[in-house]
PDB file of N, CA and C in Angstrom:
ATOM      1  N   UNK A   1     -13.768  -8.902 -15.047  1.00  0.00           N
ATOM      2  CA  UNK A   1     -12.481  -8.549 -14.492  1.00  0.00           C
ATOM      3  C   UNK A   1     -12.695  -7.800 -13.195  1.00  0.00           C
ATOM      4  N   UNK A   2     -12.144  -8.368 -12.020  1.00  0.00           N
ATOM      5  CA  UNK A   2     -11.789  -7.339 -10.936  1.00  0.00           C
ATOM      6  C   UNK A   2     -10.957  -6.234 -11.087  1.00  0.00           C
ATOM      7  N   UNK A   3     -11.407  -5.193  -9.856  1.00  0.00           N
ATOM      8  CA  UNK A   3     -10.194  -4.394 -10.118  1.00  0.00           C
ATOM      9  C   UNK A   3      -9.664  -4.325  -8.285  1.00  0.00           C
ATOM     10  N   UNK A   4      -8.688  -3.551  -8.482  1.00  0.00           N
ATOM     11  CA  UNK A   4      -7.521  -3.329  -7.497  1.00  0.00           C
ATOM     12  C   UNK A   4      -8.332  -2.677  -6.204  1.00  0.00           C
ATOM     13  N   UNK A   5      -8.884  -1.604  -6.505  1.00  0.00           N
ATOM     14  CA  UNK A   5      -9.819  -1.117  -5.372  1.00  0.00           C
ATOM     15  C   UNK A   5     -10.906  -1.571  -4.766  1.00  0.00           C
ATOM     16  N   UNK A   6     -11.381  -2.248  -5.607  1.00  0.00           N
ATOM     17  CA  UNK A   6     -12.497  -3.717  -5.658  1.00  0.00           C
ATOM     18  C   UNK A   6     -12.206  -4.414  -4.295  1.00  0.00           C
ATOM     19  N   UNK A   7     -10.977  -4.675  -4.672  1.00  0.00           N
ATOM     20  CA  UNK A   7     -10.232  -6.268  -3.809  1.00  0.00           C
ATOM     21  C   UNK A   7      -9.814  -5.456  -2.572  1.00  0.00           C
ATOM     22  N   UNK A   8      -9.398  -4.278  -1.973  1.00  0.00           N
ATOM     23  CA  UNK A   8      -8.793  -3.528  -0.639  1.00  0.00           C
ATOM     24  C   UNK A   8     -10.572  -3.296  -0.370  1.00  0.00           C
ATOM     25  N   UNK A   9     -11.194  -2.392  -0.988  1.00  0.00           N
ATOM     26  CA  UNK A   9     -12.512  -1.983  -0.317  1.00  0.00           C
ATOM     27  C   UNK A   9     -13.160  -3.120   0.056  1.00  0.00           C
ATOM     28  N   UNK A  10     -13.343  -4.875  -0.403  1.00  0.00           N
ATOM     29  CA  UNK A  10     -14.168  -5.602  -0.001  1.00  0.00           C
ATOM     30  C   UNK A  10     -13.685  -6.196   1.351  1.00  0.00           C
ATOM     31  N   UNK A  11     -11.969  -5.987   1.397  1.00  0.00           N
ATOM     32  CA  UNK A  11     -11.665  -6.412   3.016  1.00  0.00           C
ATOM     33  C   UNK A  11     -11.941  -5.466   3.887  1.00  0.00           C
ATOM     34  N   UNK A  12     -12.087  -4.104   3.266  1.00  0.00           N
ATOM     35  CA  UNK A  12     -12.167  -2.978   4.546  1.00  0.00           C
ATOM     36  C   UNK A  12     -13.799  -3.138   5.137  1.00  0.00           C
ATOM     37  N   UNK A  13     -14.422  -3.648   3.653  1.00  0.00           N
ATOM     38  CA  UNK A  13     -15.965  -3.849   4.300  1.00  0.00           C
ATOM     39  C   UNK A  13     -16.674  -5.074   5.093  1.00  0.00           C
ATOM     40  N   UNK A  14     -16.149  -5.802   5.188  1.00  0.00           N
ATOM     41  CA  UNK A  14     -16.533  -7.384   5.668  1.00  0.00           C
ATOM     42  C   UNK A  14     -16.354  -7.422   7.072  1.00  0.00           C
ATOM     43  N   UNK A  15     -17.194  -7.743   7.124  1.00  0.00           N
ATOM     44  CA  UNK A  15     -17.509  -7.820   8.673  1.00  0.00           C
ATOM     45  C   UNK A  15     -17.793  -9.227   8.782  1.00  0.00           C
ATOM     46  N   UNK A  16     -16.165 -10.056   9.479  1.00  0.00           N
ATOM     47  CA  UNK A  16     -16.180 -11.625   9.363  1.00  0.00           C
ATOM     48  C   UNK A  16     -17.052 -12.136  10.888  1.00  0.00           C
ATOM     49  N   UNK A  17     -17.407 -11.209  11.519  1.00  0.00           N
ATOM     50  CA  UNK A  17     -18.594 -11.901  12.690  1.00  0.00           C
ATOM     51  C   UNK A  17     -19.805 -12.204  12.126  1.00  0.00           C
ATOM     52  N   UNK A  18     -20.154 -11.219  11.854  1.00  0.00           N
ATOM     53  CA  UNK A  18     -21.482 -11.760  10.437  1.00  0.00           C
ATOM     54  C   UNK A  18     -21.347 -12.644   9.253  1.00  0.00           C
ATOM     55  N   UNK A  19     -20.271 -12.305   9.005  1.00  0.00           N
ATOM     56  CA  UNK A  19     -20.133 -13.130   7.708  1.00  0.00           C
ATOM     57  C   UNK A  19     -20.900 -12.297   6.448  1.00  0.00           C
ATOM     58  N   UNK A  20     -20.748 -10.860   6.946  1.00  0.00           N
ATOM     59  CA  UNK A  20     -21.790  -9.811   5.436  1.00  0.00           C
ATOM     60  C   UNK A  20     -20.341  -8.920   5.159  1.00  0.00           C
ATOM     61  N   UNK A  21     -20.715  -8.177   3.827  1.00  0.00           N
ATOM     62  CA  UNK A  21     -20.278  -7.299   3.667  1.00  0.00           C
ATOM     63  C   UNK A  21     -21.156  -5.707   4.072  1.00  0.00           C
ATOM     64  N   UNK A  22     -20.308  -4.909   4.240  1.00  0.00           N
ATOM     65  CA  UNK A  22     -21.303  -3.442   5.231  1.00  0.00           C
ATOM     66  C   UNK A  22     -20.728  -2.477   4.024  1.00  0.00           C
ATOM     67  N   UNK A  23     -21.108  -1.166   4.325  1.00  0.00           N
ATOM     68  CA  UNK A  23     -21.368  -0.580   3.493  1.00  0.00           C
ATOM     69  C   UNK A  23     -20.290   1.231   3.750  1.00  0.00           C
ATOM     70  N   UNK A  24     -19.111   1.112   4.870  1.00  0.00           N
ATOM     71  CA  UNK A  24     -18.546   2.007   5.610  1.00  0.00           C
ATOM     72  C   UNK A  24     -17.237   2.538   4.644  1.00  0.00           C
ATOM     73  N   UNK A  25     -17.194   1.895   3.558  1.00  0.00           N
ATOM     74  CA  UNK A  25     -15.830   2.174   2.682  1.00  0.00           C
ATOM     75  C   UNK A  25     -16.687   2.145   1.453  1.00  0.00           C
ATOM     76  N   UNK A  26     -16.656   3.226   0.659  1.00  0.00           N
ATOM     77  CA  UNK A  26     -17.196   3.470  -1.015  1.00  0.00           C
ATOM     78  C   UNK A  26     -15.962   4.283  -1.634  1.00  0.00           C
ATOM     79  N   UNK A  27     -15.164   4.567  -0.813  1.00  0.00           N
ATOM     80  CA  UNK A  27     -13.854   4.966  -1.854  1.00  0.00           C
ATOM     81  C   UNK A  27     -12.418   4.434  -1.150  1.00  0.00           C
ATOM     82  N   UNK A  28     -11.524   4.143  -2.116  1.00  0.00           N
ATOM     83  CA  UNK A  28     -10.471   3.706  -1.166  1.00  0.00           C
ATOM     84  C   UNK A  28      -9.778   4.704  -0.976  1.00  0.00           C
ATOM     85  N   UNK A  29      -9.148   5.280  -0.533  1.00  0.00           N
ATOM     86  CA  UNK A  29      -8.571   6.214  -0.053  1.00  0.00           C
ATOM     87  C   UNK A  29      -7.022   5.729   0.695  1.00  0.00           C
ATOM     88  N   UNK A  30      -6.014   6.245  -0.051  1.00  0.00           N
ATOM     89  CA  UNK A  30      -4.758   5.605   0.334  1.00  0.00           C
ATOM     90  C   UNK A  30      -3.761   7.139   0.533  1.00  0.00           C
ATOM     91  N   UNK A  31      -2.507   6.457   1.238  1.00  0.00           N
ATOM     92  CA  UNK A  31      -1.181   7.762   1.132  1.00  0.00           C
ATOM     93  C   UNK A  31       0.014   6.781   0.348  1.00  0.00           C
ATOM     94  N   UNK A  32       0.840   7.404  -0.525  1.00  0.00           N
ATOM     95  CA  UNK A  32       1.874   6.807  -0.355  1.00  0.00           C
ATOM     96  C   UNK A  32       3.203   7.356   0.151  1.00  0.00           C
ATOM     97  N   UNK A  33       3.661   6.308   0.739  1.00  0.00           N
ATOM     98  CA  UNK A  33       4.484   6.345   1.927  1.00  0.00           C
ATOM     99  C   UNK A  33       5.712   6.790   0.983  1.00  0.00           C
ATOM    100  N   UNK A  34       6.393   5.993   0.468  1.00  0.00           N
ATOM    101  CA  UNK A  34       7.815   5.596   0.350  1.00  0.00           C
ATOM    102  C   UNK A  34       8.096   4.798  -1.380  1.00  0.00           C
ATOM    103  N   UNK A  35       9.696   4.957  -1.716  1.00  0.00           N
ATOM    104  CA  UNK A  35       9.990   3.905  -2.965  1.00  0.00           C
ATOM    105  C   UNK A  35       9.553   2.329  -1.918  1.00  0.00           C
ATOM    106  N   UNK A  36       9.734   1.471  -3.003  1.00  0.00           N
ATOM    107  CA  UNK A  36      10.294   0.269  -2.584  1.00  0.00           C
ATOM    108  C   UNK A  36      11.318  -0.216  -1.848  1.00  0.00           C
ATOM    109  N   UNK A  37      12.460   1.025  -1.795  1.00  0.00           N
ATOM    110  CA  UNK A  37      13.442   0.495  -1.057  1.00  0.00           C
ATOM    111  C   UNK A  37      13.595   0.854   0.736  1.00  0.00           C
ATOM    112  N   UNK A  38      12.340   2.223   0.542  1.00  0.00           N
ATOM    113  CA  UNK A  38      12.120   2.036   2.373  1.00  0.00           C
ATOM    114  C   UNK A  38      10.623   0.934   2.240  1.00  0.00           C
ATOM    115  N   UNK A  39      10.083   0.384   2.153  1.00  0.00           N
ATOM    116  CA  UNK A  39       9.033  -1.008   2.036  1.00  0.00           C
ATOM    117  C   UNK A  39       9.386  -1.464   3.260  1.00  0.00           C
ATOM    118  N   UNK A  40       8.974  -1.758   4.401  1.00  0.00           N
ATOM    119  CA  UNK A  40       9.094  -2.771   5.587  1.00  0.00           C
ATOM    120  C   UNK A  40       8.037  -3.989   4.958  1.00  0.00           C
ATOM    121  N   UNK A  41       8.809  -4.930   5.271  1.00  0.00           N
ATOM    122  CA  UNK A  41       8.489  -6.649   5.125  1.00  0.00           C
ATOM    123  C   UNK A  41       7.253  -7.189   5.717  1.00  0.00           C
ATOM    124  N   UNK A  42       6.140  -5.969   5.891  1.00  0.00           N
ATOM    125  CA  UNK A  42       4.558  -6.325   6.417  1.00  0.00           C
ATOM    126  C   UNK A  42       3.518  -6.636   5.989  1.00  0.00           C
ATOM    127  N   UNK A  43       3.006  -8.017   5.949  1.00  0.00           N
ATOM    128  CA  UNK A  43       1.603  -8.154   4.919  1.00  0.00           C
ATOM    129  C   UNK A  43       1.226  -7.332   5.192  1.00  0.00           C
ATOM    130  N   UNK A  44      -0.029  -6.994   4.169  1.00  0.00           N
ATOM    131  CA  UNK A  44      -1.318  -6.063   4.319  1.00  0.00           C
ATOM    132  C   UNK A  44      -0.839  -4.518   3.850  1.00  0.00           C
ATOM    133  N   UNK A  45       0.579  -4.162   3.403  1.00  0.00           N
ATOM    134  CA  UNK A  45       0.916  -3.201   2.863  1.00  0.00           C
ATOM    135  C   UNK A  45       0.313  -2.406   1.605  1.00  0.00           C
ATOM    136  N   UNK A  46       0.133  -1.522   0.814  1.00  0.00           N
ATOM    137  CA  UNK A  46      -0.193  -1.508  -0.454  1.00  0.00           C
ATOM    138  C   UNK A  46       0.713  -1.532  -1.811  1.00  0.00           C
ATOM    139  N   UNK A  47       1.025  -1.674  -2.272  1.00  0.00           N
ATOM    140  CA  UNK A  47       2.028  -1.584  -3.614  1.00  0.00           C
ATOM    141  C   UNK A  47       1.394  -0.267  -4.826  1.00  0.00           C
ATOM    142  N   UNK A  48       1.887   0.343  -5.038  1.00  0.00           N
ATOM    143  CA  UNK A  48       1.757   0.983  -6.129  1.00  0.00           C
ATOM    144  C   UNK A  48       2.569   0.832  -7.461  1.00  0.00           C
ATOM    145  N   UNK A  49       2.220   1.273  -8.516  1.00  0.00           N
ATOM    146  CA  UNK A  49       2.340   1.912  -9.964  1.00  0.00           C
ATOM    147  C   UNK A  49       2.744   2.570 -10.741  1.00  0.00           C
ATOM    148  N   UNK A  50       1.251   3.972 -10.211  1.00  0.00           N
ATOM    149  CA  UNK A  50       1.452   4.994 -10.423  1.00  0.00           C
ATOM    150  C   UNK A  50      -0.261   4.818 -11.374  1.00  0.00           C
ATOM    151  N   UNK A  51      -0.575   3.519 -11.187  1.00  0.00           N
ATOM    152  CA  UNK A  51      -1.870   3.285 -11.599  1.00  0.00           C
ATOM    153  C   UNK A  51      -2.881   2.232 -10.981  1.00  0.00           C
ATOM    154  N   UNK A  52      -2.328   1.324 -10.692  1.00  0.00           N
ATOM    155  CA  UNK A  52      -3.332   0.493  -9.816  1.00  0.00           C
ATOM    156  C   UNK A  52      -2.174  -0.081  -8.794  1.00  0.00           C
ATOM    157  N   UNK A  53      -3.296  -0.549  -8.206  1.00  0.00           N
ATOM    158  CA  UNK A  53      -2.936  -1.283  -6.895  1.00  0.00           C
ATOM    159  C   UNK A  53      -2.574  -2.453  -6.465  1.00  0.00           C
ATOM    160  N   UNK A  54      -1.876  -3.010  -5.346  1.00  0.00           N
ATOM    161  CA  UNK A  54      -1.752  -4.799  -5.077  1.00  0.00           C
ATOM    162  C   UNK A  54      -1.881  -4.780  -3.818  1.00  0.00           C
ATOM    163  N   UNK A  55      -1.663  -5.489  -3.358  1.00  0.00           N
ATOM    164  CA  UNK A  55      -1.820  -5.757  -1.272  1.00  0.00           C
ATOM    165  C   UNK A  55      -0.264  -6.380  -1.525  1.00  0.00           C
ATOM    166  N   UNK A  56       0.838  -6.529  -0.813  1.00  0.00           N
ATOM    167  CA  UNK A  56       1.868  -7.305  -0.393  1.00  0.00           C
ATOM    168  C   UNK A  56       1.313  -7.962   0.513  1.00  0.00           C
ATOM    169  N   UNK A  57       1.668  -9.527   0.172  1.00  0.00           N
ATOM    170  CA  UNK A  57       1.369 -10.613   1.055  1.00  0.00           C
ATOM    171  C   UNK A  57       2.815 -11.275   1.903  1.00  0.00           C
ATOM    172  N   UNK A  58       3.806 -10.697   1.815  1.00  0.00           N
ATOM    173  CA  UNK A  58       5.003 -11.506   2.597  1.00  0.00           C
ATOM    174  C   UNK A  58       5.573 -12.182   1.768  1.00  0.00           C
ATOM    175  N   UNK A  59       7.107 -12.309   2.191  1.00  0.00           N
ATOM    176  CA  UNK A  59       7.395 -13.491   1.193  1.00  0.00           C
ATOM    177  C   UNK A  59       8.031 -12.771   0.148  1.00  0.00           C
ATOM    178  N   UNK A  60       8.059 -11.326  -0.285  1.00  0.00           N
ATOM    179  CA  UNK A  60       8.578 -10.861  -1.562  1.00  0.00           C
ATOM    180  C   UNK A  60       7.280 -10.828  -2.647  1.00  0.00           C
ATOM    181  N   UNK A  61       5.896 -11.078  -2.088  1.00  0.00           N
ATOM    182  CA  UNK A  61       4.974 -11.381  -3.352  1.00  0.00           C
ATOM    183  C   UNK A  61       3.877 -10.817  -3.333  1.00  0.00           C
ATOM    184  N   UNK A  62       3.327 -10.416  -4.125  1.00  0.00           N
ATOM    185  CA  UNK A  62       1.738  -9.082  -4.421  1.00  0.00           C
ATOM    186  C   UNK A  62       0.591  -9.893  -4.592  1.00  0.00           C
ATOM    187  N   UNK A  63      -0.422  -9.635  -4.188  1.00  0.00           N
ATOM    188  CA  UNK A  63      -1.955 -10.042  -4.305  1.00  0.00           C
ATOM    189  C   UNK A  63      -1.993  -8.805  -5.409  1.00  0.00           C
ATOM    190  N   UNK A  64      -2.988  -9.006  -6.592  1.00  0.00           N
ATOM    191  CA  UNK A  64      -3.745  -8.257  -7.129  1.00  0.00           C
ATOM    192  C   UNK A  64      -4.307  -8.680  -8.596  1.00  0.00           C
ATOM    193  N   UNK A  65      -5.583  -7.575  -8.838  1.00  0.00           N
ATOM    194  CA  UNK A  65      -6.128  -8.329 -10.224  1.00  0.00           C
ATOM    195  C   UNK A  65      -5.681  -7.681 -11.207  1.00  0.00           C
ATOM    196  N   UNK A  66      -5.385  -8.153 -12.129  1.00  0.00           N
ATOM    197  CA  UNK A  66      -4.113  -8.605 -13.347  1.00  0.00           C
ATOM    198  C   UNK A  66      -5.321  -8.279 -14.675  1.00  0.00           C
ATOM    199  N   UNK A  67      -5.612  -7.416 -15.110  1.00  0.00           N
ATOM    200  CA  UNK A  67      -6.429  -6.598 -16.407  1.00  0.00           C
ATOM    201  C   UNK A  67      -6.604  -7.510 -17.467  1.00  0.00           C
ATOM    202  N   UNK A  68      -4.953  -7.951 -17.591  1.00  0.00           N
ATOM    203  CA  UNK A  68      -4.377  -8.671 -18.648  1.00  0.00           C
ATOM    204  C   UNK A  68      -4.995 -10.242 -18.549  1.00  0.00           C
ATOM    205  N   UNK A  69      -5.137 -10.796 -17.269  1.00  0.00           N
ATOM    206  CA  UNK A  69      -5.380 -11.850 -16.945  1.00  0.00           C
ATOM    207  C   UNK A  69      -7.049 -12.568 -16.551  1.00  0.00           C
ATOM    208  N   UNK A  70      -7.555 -11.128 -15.977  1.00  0.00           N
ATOM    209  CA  UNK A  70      -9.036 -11.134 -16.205  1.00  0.00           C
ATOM    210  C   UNK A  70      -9.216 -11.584 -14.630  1.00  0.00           C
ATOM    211  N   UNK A  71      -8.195 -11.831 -13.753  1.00  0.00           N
ATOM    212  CA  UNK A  71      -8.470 -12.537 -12.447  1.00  0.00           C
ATOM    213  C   UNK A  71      -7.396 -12.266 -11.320  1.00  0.00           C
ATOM    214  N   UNK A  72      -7.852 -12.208 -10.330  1.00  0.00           N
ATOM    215  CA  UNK A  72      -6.726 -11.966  -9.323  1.00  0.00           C
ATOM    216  C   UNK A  72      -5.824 -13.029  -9.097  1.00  0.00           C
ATOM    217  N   UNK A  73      -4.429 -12.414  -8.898  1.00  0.00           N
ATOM    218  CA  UNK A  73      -3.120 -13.391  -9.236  1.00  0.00           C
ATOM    219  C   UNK A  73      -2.421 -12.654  -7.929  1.00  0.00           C
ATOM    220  N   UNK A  74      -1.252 -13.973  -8.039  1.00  0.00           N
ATOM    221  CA  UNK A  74       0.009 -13.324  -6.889  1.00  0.00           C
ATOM    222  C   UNK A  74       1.030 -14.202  -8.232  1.00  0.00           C
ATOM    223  N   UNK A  75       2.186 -13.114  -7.586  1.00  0.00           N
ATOM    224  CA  UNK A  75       3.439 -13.107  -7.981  1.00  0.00           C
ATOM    225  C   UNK A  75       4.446 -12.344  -7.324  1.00  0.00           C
ATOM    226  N   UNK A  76       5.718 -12.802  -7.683  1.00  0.00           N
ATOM    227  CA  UNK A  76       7.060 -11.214  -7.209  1.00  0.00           C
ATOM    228  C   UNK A  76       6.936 -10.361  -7.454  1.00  0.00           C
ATOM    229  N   UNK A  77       7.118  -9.567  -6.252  1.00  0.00           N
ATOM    230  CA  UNK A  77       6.997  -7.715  -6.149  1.00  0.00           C
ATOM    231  C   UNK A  77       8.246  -7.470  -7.678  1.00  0.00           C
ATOM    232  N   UNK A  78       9.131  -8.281  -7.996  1.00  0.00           N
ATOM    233  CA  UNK A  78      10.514  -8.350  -8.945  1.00  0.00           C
ATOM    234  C   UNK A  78       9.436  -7.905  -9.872  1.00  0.00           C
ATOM    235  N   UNK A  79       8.481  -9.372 -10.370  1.00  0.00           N
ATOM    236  CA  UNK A  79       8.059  -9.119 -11.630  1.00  0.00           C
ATOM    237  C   UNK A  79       7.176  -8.117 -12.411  1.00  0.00           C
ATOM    238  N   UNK A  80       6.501  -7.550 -10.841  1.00  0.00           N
ATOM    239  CA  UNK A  80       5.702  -6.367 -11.643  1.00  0.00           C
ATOM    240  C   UNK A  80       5.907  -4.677 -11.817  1.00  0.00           C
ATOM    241  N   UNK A  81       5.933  -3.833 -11.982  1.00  0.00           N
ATOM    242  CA  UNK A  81       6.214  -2.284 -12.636  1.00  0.00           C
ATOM    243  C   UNK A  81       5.598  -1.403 -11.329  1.00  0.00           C
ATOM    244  N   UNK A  82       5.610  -2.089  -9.933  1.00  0.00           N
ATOM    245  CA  UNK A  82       5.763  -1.632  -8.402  1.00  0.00           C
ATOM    246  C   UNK A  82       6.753  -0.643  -8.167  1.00  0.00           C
ATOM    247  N   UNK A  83       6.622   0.839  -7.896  1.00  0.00           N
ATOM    248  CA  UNK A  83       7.271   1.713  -7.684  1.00  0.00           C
ATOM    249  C   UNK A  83       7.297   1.906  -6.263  1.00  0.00           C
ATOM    250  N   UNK A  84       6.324   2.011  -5.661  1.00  0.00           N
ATOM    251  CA  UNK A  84       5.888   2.356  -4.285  1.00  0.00           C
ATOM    252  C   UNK A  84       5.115   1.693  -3.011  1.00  0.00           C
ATOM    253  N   UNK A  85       5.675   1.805  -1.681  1.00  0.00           N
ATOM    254  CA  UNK A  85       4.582   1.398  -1.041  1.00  0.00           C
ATOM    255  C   UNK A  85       2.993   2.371  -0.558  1.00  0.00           C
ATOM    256  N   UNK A  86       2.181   1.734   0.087  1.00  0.00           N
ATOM    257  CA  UNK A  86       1.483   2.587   0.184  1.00  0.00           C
ATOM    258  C   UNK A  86       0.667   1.713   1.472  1.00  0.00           C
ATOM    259  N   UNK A  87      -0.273   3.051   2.474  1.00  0.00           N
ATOM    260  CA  UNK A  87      -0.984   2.806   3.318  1.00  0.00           C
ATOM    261  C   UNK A  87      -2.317   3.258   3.199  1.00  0.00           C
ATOM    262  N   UNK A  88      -3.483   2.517   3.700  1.00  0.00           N
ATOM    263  CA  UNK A  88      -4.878   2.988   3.444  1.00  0.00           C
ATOM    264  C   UNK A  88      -5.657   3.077   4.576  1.00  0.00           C
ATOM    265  N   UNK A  89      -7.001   3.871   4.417  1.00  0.00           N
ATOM    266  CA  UNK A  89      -7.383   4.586   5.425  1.00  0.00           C
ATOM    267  C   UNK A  89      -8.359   3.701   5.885  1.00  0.00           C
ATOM    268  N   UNK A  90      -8.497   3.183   7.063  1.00  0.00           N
ATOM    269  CA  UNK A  90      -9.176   1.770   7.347  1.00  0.00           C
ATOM    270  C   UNK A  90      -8.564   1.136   7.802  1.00  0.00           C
ATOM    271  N   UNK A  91      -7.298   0.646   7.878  1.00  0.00           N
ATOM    272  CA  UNK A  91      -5.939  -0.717   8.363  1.00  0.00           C
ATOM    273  C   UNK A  91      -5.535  -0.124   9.364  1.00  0.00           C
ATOM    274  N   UNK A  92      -4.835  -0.846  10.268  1.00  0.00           N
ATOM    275  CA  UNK A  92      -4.543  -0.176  11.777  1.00  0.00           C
ATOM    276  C   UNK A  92      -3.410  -1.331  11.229  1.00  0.00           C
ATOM    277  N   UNK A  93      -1.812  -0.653  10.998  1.00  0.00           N
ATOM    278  CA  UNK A  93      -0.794  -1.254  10.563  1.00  0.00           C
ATOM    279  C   UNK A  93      -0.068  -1.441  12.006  1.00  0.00           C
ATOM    280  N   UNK A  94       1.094  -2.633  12.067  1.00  0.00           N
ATOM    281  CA  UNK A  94       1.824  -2.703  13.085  1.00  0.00           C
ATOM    282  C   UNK A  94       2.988  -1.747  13.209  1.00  0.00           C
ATOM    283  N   UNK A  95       3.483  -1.396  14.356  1.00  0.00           N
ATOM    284  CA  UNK A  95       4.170  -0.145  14.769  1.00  0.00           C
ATOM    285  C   UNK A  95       5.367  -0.347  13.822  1.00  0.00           C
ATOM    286  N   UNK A  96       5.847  -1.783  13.285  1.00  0.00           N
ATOM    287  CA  UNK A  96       6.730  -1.551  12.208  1.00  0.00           C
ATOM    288  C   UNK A  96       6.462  -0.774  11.492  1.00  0.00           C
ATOM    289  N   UNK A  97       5.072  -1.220  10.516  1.00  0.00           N
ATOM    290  CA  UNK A  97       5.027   0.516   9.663  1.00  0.00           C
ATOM    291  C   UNK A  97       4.739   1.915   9.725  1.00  0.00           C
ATOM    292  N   UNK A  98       4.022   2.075  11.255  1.00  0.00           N
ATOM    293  CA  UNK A  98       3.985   3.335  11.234  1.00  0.00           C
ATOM    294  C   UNK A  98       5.589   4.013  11.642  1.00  0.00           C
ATOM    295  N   UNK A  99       6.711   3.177  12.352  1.00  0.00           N
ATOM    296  CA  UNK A  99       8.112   3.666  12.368  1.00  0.00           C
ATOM    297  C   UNK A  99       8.888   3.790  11.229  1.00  0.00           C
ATOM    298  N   UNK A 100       8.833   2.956  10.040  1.00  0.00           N
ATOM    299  CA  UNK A 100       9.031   3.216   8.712  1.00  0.00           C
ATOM    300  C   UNK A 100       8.712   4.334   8.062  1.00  0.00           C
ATOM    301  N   UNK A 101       7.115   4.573   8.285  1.00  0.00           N
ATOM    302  CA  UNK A 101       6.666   6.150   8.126  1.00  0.00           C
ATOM    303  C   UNK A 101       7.122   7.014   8.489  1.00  0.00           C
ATOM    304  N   UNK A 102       7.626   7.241   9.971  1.00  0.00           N
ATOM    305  CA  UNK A 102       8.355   8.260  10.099  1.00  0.00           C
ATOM    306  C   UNK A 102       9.390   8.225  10.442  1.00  0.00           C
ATOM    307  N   UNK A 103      10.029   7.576   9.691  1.00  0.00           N
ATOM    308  CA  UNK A 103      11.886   7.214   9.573  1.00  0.00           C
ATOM    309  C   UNK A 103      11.916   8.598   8.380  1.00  0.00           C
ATOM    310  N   UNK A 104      11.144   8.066   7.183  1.00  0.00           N
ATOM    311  CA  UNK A 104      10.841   8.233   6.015  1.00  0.00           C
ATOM    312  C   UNK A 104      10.878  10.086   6.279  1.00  0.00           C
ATOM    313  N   UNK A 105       9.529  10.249   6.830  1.00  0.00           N
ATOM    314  CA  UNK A 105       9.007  11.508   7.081  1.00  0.00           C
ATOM    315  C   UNK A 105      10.502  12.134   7.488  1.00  0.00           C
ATOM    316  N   UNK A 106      10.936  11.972   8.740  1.00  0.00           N
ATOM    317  CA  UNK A 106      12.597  12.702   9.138  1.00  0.00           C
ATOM    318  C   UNK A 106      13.336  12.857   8.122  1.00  0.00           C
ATOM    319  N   UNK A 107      14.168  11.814   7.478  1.00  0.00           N
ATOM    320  CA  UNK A 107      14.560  11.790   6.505  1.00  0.00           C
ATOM    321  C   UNK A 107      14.117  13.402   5.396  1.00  0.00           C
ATOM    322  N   UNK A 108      12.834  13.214   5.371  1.00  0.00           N
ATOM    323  CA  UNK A 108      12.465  14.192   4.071  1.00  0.00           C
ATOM    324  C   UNK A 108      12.309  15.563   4.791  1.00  0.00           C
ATOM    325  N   UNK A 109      12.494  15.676   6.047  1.00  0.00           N
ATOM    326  CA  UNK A 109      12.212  17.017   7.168  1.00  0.00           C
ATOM    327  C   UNK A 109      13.708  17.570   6.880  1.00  0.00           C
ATOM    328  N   UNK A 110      14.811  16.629   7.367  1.00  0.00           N
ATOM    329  CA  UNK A 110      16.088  16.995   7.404  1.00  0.00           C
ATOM    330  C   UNK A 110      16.600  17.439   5.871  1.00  0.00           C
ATOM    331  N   UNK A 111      16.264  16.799   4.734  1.00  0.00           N
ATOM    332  CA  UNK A 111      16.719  16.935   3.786  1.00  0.00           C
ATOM    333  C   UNK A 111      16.116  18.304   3.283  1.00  0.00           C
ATOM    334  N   UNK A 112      15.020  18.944   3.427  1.00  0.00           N
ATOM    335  CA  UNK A 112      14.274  19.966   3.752  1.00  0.00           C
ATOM    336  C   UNK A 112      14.730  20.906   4.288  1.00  0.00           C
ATOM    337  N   UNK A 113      15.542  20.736   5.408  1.00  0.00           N
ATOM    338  CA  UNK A 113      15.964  21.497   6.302  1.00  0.00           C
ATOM    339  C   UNK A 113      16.980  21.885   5.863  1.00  0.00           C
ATOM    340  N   UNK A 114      18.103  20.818   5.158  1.00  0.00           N
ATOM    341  CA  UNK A 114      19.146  21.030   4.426  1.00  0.00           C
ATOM    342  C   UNK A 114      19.442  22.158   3.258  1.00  0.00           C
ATOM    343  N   UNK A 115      18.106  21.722   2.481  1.00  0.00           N
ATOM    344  CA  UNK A 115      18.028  23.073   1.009  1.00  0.00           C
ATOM    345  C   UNK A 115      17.643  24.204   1.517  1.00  0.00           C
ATOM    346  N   UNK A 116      16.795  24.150   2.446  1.00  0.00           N
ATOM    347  CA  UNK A 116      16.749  25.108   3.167  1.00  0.00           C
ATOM    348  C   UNK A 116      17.839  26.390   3.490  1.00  0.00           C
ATOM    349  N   UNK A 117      19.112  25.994   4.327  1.00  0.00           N
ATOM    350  CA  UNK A 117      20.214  26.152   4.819  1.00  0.00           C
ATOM    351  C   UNK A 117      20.675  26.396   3.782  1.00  0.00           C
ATOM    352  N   UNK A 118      20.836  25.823   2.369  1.00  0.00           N
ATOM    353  CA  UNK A 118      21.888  26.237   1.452  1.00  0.00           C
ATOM    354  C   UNK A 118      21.413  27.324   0.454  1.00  0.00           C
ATOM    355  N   UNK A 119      20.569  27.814   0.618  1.00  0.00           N
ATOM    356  CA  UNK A 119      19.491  28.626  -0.009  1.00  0.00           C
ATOM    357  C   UNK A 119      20.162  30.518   0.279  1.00  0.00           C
ATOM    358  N   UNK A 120      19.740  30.164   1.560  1.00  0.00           N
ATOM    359  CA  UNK A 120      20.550  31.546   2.485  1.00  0.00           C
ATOM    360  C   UNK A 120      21.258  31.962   2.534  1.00  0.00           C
TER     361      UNK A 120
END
């Protein structure tokens, strides 16, 4: 059986000019961003749990290896127990998601700012 960190660390390590895998990622190391419902529509995203991992491939649908299944599968983000998105340390994402990020981030500054204010 693969696992979830398996499948993100072997793309962060591959070095497709050579055609090898290198040795610069031994832990994956992720943030999570946001629910599902701030998610921008970008392959190469991460999906969370709250226990393992998937890649979003576009389309509404998850890359990842399936415990149950013994092998890496895709399916709808619908069908699986996906709470969250998530970003990892290694990917250089398009400015869509880093503006999602800090849509997100404001959002949680102001609302912050808010309890703040009612506190006093």
């Amino acid at each position: 059986y693969a696992d979830n960190a398996g499948l993100m660390l072997g793309y962060l390590n591959y070095n497709p000019t050579d055609k090898m895998f290198g040795f610069d990622y031994d832990t994956l190391v992720y943030t999570e961003q946001g629910g599902l419902d701030t998610m921008p529509d970008v392959a190469g995203i991460g999906l969370f749990d709250g226990s393992q991992h998937g890649i979003y491939v576009g389309n509404g649908e998850v890359v990842y290896s399936s415990e149950t299944l013994g092998y890496v599968t895709k399916e709808p983000v619908s069908n699986g127990s996906w709470t969250s998105w998530c970003t990892y340390e290694g990917v250089d994402y398009p400015q869509e998601v880093l503006n999602a990020i800090n849509e997100i981030n404001n959002v949680t500054e102001e609302n912050t700012e808010e309890s703040n204010e009612e506190t006093e």
